[in-house]
PDB file of N, CA and C in Angstrom:
ATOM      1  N   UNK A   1      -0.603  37.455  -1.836  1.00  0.00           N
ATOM      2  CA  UNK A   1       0.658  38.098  -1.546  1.00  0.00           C
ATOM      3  C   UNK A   1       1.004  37.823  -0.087  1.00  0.00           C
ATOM      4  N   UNK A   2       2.331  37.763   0.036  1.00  0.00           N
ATOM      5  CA  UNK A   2       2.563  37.169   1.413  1.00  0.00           C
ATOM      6  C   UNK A   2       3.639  38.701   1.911  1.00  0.00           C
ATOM      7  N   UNK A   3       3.749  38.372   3.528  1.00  0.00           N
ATOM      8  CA  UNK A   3       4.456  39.228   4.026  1.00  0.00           C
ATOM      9  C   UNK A   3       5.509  39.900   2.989  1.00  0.00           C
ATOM     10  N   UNK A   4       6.635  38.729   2.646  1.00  0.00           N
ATOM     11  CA  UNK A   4       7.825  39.000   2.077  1.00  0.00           C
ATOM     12  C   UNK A   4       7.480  39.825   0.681  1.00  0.00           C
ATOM     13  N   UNK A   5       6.271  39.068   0.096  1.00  0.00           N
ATOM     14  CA  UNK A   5       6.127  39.792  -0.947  1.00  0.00           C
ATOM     15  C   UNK A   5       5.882  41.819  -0.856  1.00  0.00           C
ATOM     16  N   UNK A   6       5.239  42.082  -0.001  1.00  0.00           N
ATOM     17  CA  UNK A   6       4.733  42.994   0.875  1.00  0.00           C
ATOM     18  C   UNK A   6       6.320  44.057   1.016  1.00  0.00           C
ATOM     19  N   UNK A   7       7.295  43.212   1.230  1.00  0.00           N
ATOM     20  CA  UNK A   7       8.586  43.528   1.861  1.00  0.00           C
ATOM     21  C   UNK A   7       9.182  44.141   0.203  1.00  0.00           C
ATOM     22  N   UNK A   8       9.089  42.607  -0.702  1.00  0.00           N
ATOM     23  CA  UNK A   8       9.907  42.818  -1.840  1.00  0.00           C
ATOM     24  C   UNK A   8       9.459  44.112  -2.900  1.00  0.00           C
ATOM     25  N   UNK A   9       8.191  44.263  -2.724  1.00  0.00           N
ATOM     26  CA  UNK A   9       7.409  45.411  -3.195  1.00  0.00           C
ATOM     27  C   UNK A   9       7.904  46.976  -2.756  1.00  0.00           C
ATOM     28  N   UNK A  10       8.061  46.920  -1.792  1.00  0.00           N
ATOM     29  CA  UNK A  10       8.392  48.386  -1.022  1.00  0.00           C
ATOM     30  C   UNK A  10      10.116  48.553  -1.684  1.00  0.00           C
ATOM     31  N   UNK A  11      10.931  47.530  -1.586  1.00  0.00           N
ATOM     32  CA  UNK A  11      11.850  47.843  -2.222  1.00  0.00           C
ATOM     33  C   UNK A  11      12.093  48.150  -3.573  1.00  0.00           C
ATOM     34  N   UNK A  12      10.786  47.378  -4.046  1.00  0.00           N
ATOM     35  CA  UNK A  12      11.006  47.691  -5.825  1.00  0.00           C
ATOM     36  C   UNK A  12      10.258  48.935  -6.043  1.00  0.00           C
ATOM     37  N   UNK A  13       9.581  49.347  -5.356  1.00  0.00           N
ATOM     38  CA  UNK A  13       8.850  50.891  -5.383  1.00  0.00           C
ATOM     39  C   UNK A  13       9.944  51.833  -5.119  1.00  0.00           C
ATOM     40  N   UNK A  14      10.815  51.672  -3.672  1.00  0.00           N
ATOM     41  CA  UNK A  14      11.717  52.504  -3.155  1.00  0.00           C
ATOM     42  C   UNK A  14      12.993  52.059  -3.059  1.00  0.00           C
ATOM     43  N   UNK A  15      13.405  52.381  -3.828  1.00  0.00           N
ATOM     44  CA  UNK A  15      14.793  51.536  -4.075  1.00  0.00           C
ATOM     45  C   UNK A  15      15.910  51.925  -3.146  1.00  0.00           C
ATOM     46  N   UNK A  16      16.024  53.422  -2.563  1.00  0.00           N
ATOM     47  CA  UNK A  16      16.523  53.437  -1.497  1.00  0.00           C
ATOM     48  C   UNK A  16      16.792  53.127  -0.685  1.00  0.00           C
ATOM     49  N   UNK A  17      15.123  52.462   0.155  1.00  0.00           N
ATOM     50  CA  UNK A  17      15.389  51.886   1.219  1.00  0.00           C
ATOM     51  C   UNK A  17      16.122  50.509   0.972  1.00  0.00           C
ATOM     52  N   UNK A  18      16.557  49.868   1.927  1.00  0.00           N
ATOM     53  CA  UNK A  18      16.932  48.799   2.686  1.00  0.00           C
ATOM     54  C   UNK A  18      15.675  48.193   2.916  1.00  0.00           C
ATOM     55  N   UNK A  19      16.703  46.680   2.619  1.00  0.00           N
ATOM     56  CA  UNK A  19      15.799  45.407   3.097  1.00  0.00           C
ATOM     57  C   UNK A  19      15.034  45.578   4.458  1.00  0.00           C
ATOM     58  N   UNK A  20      16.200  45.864   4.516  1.00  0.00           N
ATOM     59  CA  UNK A  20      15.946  45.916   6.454  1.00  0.00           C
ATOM     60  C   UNK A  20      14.761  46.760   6.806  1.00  0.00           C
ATOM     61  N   UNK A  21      15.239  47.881   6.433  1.00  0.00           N
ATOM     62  CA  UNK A  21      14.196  49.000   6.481  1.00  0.00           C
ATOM     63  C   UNK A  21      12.502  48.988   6.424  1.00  0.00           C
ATOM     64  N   UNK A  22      12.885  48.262   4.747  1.00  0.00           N
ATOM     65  CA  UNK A  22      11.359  47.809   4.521  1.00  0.00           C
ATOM     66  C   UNK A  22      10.907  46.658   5.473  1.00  0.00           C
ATOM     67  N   UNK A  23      11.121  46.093   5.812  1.00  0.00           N
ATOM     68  CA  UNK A  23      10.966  44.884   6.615  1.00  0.00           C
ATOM     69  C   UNK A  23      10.163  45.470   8.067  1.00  0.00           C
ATOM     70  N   UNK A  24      11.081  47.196   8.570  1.00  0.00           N
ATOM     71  CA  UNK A  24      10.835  47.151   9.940  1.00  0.00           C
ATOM     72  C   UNK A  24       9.489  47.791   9.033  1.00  0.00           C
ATOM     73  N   UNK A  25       9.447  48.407   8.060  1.00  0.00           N
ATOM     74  CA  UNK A  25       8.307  49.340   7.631  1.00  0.00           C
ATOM     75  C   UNK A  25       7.001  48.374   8.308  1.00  0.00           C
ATOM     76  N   UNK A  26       7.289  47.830   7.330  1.00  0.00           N
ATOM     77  CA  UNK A  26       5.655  46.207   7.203  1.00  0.00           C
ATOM     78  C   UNK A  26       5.453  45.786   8.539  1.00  0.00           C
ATOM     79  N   UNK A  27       6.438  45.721   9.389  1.00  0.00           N
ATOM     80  CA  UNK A  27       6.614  44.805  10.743  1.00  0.00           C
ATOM     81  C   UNK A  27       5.505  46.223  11.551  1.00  0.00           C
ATOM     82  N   UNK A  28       6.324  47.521  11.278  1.00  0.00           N
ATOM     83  CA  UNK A  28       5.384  48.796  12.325  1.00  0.00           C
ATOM     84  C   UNK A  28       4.405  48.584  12.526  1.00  0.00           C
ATOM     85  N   UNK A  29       3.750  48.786  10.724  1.00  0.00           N
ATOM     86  CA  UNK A  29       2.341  48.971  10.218  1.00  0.00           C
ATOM     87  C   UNK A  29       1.366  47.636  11.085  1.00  0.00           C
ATOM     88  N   UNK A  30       1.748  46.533  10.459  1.00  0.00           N
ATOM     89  CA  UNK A  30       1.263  45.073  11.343  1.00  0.00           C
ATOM     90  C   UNK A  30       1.071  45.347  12.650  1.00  0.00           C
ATOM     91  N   UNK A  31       2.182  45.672  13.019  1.00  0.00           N
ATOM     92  CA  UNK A  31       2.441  45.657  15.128  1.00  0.00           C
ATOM     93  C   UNK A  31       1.290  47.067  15.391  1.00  0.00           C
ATOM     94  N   UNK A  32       1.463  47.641  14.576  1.00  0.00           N
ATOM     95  CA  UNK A  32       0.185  48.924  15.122  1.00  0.00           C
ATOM     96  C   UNK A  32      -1.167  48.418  14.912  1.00  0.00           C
ATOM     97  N   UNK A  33      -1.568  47.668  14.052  1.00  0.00           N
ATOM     98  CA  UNK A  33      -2.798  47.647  13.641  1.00  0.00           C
ATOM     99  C   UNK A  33      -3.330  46.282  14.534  1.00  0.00           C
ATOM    100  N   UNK A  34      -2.386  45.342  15.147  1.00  0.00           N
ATOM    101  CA  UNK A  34      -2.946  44.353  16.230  1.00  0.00           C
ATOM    102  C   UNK A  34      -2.767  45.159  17.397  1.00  0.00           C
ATOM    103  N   UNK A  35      -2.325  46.015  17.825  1.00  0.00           N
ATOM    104  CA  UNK A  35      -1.944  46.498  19.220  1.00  0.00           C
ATOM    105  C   UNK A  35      -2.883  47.332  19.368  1.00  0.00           C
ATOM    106  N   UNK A  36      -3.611  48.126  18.209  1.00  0.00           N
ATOM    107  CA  UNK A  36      -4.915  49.072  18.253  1.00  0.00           C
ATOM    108  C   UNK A  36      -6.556  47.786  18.050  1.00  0.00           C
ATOM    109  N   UNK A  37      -6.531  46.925  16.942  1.00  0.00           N
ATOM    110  CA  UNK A  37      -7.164  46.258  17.377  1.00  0.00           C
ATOM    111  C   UNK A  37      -7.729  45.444  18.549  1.00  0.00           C
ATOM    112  N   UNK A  38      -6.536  44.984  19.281  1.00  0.00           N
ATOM    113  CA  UNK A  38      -6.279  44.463  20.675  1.00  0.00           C
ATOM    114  C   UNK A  38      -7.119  45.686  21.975  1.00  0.00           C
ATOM    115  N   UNK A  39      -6.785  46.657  21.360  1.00  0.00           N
ATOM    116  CA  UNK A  39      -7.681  47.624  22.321  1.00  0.00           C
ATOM    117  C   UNK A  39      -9.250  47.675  21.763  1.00  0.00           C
ATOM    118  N   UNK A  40      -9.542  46.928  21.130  1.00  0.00           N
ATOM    119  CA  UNK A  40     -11.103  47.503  20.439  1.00  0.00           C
ATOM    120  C   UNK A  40     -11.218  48.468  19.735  1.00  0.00           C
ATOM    121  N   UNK A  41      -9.987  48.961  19.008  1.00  0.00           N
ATOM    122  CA  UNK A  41     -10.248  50.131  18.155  1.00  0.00           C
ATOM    123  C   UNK A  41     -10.175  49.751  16.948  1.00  0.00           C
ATOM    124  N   UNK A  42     -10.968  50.439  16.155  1.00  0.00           N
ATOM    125  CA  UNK A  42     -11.754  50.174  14.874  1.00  0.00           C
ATOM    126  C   UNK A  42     -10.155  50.607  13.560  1.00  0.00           C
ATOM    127  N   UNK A  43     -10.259  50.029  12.522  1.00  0.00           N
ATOM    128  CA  UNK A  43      -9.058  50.517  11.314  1.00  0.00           C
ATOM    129  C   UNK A  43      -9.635  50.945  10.544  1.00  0.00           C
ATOM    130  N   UNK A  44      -9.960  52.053   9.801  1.00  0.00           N
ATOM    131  CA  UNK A  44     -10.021  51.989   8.388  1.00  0.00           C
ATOM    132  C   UNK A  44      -9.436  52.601   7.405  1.00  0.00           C
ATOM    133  N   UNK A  45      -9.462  51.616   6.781  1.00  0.00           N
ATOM    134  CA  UNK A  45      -8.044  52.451   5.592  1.00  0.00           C
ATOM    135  C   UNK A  45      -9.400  52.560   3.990  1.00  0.00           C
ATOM    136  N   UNK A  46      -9.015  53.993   3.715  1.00  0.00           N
ATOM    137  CA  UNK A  46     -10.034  54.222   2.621  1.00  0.00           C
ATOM    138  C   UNK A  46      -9.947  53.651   1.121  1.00  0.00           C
ATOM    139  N   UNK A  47     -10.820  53.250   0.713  1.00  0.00           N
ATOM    140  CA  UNK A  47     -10.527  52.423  -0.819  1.00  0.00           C
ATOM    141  C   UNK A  47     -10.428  51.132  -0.617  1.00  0.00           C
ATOM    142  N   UNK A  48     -10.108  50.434   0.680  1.00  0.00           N
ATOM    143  CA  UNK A  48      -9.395  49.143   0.768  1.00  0.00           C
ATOM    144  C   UNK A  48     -10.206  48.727   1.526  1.00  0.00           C
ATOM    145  N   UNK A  49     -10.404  49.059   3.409  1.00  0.00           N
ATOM    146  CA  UNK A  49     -11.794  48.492   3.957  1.00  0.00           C
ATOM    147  C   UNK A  49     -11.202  48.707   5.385  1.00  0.00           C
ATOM    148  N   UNK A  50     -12.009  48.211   6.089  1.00  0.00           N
ATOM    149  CA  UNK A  50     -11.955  48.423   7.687  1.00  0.00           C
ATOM    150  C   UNK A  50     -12.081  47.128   8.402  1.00  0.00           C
ATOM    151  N   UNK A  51     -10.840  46.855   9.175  1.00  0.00           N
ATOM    152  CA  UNK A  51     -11.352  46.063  10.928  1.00  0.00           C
ATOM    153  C   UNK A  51     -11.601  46.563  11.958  1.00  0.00           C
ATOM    154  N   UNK A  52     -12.597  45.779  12.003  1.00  0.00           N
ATOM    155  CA  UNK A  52     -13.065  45.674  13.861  1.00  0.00           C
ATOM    156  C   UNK A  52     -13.345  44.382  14.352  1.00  0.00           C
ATOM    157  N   UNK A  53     -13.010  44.686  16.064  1.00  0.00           N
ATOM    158  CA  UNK A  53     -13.684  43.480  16.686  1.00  0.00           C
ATOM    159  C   UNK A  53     -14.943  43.112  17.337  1.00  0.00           C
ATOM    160  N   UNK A  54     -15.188  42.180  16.774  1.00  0.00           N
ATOM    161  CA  UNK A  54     -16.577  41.732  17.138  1.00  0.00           C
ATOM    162  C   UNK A  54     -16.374  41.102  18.338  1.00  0.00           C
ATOM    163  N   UNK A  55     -17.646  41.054  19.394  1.00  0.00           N
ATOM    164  CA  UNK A  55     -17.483  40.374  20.356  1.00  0.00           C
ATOM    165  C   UNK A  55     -18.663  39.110  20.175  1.00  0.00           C
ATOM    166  N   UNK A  56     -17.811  38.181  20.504  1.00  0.00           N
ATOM    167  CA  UNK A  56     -19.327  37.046  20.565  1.00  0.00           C
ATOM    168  C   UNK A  56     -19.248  36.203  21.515  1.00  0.00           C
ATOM    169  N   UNK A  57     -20.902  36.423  22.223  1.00  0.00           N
ATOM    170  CA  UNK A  57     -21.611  35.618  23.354  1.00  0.00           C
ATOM    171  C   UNK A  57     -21.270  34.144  23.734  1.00  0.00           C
ATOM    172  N   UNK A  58     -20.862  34.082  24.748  1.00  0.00           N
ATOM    173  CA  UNK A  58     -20.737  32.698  25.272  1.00  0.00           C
ATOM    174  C   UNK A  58     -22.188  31.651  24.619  1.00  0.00           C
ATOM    175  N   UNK A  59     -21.612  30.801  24.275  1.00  0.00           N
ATOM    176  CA  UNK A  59     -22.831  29.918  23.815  1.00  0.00           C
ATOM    177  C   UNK A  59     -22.133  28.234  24.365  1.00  0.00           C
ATOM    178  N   UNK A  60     -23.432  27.306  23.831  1.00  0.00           N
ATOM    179  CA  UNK A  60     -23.594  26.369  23.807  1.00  0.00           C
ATOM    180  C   UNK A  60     -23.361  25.860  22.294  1.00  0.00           C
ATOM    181  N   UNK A  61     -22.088  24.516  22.546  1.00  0.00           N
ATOM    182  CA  UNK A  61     -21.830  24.065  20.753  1.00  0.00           C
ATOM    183  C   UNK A  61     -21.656  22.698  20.484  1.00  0.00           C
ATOM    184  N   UNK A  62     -21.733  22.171  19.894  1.00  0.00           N
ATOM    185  CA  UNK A  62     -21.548  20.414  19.652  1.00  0.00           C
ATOM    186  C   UNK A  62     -19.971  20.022  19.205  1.00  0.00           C
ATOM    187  N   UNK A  63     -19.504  19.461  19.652  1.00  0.00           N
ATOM    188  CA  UNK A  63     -18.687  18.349  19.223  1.00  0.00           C
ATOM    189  C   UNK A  63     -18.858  17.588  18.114  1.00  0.00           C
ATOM    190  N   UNK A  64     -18.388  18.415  16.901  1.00  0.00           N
ATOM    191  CA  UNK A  64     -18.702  17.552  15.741  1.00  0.00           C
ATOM    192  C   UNK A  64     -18.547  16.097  15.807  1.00  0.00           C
ATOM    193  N   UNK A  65     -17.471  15.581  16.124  1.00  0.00           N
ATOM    194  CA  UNK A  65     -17.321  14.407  16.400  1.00  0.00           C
ATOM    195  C   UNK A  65     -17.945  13.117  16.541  1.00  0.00           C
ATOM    196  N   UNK A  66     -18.154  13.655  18.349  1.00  0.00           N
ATOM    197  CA  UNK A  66     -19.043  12.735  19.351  1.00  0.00           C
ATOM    198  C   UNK A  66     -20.774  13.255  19.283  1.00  0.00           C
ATOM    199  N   UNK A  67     -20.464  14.595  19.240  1.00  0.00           N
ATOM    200  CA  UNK A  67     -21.987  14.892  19.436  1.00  0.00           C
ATOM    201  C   UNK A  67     -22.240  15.599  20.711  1.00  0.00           C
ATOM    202  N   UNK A  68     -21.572  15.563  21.845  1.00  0.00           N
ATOM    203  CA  UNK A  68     -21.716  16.099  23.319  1.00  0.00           C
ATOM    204  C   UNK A  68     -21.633  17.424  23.178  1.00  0.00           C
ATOM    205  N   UNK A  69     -22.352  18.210  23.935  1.00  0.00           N
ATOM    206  CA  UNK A  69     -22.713  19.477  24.225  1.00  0.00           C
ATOM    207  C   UNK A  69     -21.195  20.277  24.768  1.00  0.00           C
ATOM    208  N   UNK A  70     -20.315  21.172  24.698  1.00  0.00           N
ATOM    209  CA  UNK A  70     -19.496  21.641  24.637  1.00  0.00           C
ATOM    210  C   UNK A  70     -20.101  23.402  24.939  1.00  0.00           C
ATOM    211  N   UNK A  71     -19.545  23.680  26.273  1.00  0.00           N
ATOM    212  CA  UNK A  71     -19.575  24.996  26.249  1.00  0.00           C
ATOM    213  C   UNK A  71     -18.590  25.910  25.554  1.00  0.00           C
ATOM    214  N   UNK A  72     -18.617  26.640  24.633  1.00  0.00           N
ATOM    215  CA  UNK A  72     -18.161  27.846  24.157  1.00  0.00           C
ATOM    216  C   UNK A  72     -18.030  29.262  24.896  1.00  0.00           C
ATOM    217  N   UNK A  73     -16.601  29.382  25.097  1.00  0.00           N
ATOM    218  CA  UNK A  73     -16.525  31.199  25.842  1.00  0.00           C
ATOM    219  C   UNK A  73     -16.622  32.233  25.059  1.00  0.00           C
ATOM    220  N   UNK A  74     -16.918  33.212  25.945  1.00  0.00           N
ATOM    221  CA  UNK A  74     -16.965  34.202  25.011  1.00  0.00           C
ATOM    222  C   UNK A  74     -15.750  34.829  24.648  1.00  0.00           C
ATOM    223  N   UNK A  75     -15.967  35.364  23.166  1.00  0.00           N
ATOM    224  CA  UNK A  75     -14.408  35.942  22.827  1.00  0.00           C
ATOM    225  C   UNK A  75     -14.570  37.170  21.704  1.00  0.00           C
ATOM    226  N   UNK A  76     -13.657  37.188  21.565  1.00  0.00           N
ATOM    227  CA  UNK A  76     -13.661  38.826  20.699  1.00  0.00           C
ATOM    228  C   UNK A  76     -12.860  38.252  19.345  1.00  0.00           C
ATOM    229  N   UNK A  77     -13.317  38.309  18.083  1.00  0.00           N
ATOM    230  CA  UNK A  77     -12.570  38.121  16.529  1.00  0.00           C
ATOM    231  C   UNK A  77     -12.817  39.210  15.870  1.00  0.00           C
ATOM    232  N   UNK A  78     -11.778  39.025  14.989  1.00  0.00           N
ATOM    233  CA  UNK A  78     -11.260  39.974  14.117  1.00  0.00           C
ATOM    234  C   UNK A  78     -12.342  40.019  13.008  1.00  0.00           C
ATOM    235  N   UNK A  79     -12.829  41.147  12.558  1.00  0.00           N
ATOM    236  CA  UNK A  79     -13.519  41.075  11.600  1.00  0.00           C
ATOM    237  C   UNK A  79     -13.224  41.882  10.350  1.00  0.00           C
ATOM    238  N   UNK A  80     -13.399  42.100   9.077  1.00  0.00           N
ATOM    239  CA  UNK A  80     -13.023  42.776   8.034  1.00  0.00           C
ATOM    240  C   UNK A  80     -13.593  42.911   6.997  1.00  0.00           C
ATOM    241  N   UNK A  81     -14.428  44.569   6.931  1.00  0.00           N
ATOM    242  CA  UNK A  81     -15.261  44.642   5.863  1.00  0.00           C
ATOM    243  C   UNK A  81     -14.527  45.181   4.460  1.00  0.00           C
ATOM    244  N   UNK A  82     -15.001  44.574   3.377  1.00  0.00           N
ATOM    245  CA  UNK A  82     -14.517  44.890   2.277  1.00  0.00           C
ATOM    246  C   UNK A  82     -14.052  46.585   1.993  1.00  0.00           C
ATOM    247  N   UNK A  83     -14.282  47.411   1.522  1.00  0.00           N
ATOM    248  CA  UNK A  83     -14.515  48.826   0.734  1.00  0.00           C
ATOM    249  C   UNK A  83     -14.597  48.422  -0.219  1.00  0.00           C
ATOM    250  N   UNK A  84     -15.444  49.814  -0.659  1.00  0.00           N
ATOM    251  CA  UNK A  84     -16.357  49.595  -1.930  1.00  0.00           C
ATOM    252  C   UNK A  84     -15.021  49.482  -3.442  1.00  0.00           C
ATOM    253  N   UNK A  85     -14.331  50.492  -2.812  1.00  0.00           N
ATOM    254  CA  UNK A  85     -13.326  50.599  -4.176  1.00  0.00           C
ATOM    255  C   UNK A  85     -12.384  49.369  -4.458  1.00  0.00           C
ATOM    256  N   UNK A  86     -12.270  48.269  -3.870  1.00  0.00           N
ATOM    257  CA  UNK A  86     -11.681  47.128  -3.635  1.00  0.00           C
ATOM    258  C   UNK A  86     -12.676  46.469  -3.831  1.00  0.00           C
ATOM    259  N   UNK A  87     -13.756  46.397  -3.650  1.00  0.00           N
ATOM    260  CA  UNK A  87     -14.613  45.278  -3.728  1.00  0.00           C
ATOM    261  C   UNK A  87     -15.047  45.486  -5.565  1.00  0.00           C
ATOM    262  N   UNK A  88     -14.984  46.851  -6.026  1.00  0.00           N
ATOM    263  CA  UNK A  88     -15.087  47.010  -7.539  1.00  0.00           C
ATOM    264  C   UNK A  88     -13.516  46.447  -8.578  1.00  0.00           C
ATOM    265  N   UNK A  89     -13.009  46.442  -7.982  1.00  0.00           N
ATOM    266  CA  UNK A  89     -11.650  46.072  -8.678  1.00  0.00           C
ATOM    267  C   UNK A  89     -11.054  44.679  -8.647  1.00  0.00           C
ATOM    268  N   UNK A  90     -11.841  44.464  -7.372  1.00  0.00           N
ATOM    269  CA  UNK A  90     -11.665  42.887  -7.679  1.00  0.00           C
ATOM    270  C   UNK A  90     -12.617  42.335  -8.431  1.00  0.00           C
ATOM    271  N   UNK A  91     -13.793  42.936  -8.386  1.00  0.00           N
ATOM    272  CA  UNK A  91     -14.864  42.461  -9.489  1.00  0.00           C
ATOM    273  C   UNK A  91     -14.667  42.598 -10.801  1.00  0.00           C
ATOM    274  N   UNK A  92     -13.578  43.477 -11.226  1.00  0.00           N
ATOM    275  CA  UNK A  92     -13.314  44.242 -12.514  1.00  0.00           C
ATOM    276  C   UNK A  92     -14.054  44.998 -13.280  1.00  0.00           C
ATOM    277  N   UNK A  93     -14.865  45.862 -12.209  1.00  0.00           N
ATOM    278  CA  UNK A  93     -15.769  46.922 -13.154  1.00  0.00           C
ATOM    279  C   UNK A  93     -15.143  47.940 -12.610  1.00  0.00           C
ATOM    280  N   UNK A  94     -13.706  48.152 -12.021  1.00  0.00           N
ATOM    281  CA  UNK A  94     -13.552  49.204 -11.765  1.00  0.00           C
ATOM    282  C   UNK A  94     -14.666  50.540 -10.876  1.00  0.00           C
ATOM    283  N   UNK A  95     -13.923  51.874 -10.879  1.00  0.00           N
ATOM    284  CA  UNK A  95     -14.795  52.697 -10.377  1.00  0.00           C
ATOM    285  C   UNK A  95     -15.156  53.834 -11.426  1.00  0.00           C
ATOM    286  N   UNK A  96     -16.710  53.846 -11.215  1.00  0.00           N
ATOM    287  CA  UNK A  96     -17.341  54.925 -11.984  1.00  0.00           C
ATOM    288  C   UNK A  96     -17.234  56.472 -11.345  1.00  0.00           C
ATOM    289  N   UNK A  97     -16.892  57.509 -12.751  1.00  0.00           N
ATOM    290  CA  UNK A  97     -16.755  58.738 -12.165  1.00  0.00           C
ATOM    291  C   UNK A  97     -17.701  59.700 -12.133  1.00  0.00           C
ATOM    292  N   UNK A  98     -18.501  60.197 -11.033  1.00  0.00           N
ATOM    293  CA  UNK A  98     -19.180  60.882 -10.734  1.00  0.00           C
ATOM    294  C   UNK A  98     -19.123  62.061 -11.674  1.00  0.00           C
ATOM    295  N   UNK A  99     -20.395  62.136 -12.242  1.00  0.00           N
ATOM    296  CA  UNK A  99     -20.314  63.518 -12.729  1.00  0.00           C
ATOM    297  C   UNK A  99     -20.705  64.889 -11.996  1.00  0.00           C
ATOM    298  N   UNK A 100     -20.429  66.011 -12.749  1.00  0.00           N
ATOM    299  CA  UNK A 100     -19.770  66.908 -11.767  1.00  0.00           C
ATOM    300  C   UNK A 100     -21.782  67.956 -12.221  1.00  0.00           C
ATOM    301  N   UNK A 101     -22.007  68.199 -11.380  1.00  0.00           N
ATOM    302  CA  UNK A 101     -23.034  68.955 -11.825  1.00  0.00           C
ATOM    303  C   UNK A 101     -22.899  70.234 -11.538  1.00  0.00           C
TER     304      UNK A 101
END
């Protein structure tokens, strides 16, 4: 699913809104979740999964290429762990319901 799709969805859910509307909706959500990432703060959205940024150590790396030794800086990436309830639904066993004791 792509942005627009993301966009075309919110309208077919909420028919009220505006294109537009939905558009700034998706655009918020996005612009908040790099602008909090960007600070090192952690996301998690429940059922679906969590980012954070990892930081990784300056190293030493090869030049696939040629072969020459290439220093690597250090930098900070985006990382993204599954959730469990997403990781069952894409598997298609769904989620099992706890029984109640």
């Amino acid at each position: 699913m792509t942005k627009r799709g993301l966009i075309d969805e919110i309208n077919r859910k909420f028919p009220h809104l505006s294109r537009r509307d939905s558009e700034v909706i998706i655009n918020s959500v996005f612009d908040s979740m790099i602008d909090a990432m960007g600070h090192g703060e952690r996301i998690e959205i429940r059922g679906f999964g969590s980012f954070v940024v990892k930081h990784r150590r300056a190293r030493e790396g090869r030049n696939p290429k040629s072969g020459v030794v290439v220093s690597v800086a250090a930098k900070r990436v985006p990382f993204f762990k599954v959730g469990k309830e997403l990781r069952q639904r894409v598997d298609g066993k769904g989620l099992t319901q706890k029984s109640s004791e």
